[in-house]
C-alpha atoms as a PDB file:
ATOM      1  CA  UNK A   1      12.469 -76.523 -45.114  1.00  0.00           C
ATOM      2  CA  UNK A   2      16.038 -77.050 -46.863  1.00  0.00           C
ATOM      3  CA  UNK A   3      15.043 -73.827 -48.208  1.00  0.00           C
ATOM      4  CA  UNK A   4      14.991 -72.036 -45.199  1.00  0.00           C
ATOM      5  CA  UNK A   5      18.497 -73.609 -44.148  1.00  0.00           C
ATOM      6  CA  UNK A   6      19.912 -72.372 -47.484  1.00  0.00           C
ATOM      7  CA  UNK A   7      18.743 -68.979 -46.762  1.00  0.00           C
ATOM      8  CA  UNK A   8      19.756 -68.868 -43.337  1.00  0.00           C
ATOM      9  CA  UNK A   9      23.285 -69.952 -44.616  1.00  0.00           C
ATOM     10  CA  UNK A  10      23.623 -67.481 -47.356  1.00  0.00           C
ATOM     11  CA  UNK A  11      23.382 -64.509 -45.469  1.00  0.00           C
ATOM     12  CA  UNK A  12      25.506 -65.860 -42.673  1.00  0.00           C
ATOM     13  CA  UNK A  13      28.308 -65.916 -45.504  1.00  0.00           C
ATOM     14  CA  UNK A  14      30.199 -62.595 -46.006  1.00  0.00           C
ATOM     15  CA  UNK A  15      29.039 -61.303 -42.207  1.00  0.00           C
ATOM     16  CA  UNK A  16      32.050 -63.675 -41.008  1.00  0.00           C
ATOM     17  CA  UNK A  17      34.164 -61.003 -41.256  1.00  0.00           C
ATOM     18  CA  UNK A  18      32.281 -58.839 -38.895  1.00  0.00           C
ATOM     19  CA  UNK A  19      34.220 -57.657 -35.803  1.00  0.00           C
ATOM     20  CA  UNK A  20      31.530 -58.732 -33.876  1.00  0.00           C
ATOM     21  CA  UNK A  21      29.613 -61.617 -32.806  1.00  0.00           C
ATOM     22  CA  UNK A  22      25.689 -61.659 -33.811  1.00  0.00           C
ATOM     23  CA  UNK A  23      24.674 -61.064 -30.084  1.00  0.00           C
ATOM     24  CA  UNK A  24      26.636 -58.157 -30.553  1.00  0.00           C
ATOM     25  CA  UNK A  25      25.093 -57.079 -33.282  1.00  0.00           C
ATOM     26  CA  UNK A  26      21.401 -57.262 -32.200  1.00  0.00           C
ATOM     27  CA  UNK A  27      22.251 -55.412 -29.424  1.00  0.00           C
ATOM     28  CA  UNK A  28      23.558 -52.405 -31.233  1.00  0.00           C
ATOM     29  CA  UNK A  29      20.711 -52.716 -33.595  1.00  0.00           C
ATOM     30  CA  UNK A  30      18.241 -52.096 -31.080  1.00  0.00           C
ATOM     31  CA  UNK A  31      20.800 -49.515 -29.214  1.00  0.00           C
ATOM     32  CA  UNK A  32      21.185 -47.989 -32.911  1.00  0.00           C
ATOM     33  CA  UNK A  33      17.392 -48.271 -34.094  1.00  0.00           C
ATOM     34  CA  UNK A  34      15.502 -46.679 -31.590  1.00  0.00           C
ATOM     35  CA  UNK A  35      15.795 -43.690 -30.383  1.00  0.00           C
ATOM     36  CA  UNK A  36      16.641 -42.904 -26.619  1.00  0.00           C
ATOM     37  CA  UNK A  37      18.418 -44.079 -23.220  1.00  0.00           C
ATOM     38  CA  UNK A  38      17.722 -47.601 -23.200  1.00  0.00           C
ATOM     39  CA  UNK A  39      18.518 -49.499 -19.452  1.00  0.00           C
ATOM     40  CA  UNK A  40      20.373 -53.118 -19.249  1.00  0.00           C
ATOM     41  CA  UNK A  41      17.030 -54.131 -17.294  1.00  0.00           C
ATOM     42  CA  UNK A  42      15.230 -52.798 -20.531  1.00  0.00           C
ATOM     43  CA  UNK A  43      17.813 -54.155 -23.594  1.00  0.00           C
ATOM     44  CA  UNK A  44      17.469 -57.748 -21.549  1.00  0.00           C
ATOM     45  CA  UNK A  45      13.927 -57.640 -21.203  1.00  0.00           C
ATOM     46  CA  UNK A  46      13.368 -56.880 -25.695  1.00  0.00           C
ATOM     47  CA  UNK A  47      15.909 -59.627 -25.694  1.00  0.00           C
ATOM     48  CA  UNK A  48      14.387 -62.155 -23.060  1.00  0.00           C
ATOM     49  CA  UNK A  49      18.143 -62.825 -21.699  1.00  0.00           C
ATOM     50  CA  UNK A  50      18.986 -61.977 -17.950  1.00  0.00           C
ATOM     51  CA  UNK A  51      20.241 -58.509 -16.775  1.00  0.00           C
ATOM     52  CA  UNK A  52      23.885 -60.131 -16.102  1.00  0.00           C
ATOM     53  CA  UNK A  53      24.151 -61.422 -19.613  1.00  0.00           C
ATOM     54  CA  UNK A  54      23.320 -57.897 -21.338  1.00  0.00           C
ATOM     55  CA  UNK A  55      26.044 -56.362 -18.565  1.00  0.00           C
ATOM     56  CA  UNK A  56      28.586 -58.527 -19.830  1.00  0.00           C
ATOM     57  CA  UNK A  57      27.807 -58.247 -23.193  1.00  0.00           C
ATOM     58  CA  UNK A  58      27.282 -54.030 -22.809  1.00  0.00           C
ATOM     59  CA  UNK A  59      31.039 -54.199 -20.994  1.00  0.00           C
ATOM     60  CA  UNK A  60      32.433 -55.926 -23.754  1.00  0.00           C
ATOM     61  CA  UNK A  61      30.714 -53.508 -26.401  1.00  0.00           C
ATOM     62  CA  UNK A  62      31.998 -50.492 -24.020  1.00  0.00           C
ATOM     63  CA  UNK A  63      35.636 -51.716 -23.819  1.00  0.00           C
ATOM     64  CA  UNK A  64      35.510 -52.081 -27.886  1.00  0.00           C
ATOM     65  CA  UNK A  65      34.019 -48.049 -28.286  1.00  0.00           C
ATOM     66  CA  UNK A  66      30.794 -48.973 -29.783  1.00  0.00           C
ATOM     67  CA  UNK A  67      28.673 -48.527 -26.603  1.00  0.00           C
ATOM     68  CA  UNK A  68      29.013 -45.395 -23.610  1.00  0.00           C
ATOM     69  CA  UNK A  69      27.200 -45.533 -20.246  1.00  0.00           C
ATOM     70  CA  UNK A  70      25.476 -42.655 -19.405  1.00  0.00           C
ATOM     71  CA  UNK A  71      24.260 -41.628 -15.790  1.00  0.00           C
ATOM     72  CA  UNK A  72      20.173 -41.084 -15.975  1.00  0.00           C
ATOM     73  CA  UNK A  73      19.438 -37.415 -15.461  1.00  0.00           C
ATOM     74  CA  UNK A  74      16.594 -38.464 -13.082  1.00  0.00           C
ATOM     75  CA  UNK A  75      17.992 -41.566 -11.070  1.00  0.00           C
ATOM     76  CA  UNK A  76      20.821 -41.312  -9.778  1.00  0.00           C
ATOM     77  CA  UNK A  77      21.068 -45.265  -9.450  1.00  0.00           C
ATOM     78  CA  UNK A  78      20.420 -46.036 -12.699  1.00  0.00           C
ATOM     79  CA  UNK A  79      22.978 -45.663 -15.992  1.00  0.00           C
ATOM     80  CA  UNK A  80      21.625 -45.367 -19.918  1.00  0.00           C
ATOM     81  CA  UNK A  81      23.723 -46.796 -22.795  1.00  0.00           C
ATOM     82  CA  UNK A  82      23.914 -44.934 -25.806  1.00  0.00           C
ATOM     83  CA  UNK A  83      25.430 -46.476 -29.590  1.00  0.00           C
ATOM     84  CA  UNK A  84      28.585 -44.708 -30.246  1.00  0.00           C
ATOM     85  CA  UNK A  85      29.452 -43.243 -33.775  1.00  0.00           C
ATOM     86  CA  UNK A  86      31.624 -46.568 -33.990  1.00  0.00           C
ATOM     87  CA  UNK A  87      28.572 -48.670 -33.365  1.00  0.00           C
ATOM     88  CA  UNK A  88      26.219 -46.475 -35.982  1.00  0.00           C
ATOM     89  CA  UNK A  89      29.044 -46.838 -38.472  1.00  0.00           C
ATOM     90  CA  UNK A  90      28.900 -50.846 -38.395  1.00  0.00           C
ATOM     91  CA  UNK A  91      25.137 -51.404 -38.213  1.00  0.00           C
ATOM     92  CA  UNK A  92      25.070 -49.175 -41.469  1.00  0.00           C
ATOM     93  CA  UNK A  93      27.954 -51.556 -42.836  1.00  0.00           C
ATOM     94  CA  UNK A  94      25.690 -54.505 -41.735  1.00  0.00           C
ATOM     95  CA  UNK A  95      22.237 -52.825 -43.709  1.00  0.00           C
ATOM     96  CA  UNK A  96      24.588 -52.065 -46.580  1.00  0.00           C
ATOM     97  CA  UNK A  97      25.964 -55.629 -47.278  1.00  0.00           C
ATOM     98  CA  UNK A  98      25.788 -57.306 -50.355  1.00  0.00           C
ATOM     99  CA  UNK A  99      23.331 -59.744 -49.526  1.00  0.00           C
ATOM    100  CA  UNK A 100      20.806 -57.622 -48.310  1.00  0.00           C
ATOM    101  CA  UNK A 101      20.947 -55.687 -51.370  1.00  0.00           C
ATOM    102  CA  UNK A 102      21.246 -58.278 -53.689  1.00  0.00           C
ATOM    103  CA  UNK A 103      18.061 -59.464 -52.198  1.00  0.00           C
ATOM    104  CA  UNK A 104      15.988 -56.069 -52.114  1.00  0.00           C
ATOM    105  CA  UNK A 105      17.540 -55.795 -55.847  1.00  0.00           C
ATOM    106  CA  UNK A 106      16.236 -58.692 -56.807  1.00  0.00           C
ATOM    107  CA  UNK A 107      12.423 -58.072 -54.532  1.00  0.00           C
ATOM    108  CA  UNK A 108      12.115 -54.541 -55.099  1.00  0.00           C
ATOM    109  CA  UNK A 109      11.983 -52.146 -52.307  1.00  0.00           C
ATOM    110  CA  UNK A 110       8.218 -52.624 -51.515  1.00  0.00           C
ATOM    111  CA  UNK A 111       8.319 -56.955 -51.551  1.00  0.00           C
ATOM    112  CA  UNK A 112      11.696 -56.495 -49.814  1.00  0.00           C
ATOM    113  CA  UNK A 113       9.590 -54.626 -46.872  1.00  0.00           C
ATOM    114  CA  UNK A 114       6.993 -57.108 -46.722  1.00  0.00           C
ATOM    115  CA  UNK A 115       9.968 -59.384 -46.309  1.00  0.00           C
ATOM    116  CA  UNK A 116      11.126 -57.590 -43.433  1.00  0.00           C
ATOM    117  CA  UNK A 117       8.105 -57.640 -41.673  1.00  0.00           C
ATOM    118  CA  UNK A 118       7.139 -61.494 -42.263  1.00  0.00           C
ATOM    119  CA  UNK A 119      10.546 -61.752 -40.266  1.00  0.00           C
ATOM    120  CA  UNK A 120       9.304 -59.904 -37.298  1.00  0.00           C
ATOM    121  CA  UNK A 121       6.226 -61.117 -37.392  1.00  0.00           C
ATOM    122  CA  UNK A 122       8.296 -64.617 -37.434  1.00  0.00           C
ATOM    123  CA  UNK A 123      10.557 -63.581 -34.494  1.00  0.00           C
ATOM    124  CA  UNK A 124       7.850 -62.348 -32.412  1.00  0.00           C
ATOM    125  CA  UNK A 125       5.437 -65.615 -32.899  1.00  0.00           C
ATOM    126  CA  UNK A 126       8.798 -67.557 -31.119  1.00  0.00           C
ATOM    127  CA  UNK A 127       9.371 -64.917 -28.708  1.00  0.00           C
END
């Protein structure tokens, strides 16, 4: 289990110096990595978090440029956030950093993807 820890730790170090805070950055991962409007209702549902949390959150990424509200072209109640260029720019900083690369270096691109999706299948079996 130390193992884990260790891991966990390791690639924590060097994303420090992010200007964002790892909330953040999950948000504009799933904002950046699939394509489409995404709602608030929707972002907090893939998140399990309330609908005032992601609004607070989305305000805060809107304030800092990485995140526009859009009106829905069919409702006129309801709003879509889009990633801006600011936002696609960091998430490609954060899938560039030397950890991650030092690790798929080290797994080769093919174990490096099996890596990947032992970690979803992780995060989903506690979601």
């Amino acid at each position: 289990m130390f193992d884990l820890f260790l891991f966990c730790h390791n690639c924590a170090r060097g994303m420090e110096k992010l200007p964002l805070r790892f909330g953040d950055i999950v948000l504009l991962h799933i904002l950046c990595g699939r394509p489409g409007g995404h709602t608030p209702a929707t972002l907090a549902a893939d998140l399990g978090v309330s609908k005032p949390m992601i609004t607070v959150r989305l305000n805060n990424l809107i304030r800092d440029g990485y995140v526009v509200r859009l009106p829905s072209p069919t409702d006129g109640r309801s709003v879509y956030v889009m990633p801006t260029k600011k936002a696609t720019d960091v998430i490609a900083q954060i899938e560039q950093a030397p950890v991650l690369q030092k690790i798929k270096g080290k797994l080769g691109a093919k174990n490096f993807d099996k890596f990947l999706e032992l970690i979803n299948q992780a995060n989903k079996a506690i979601n």
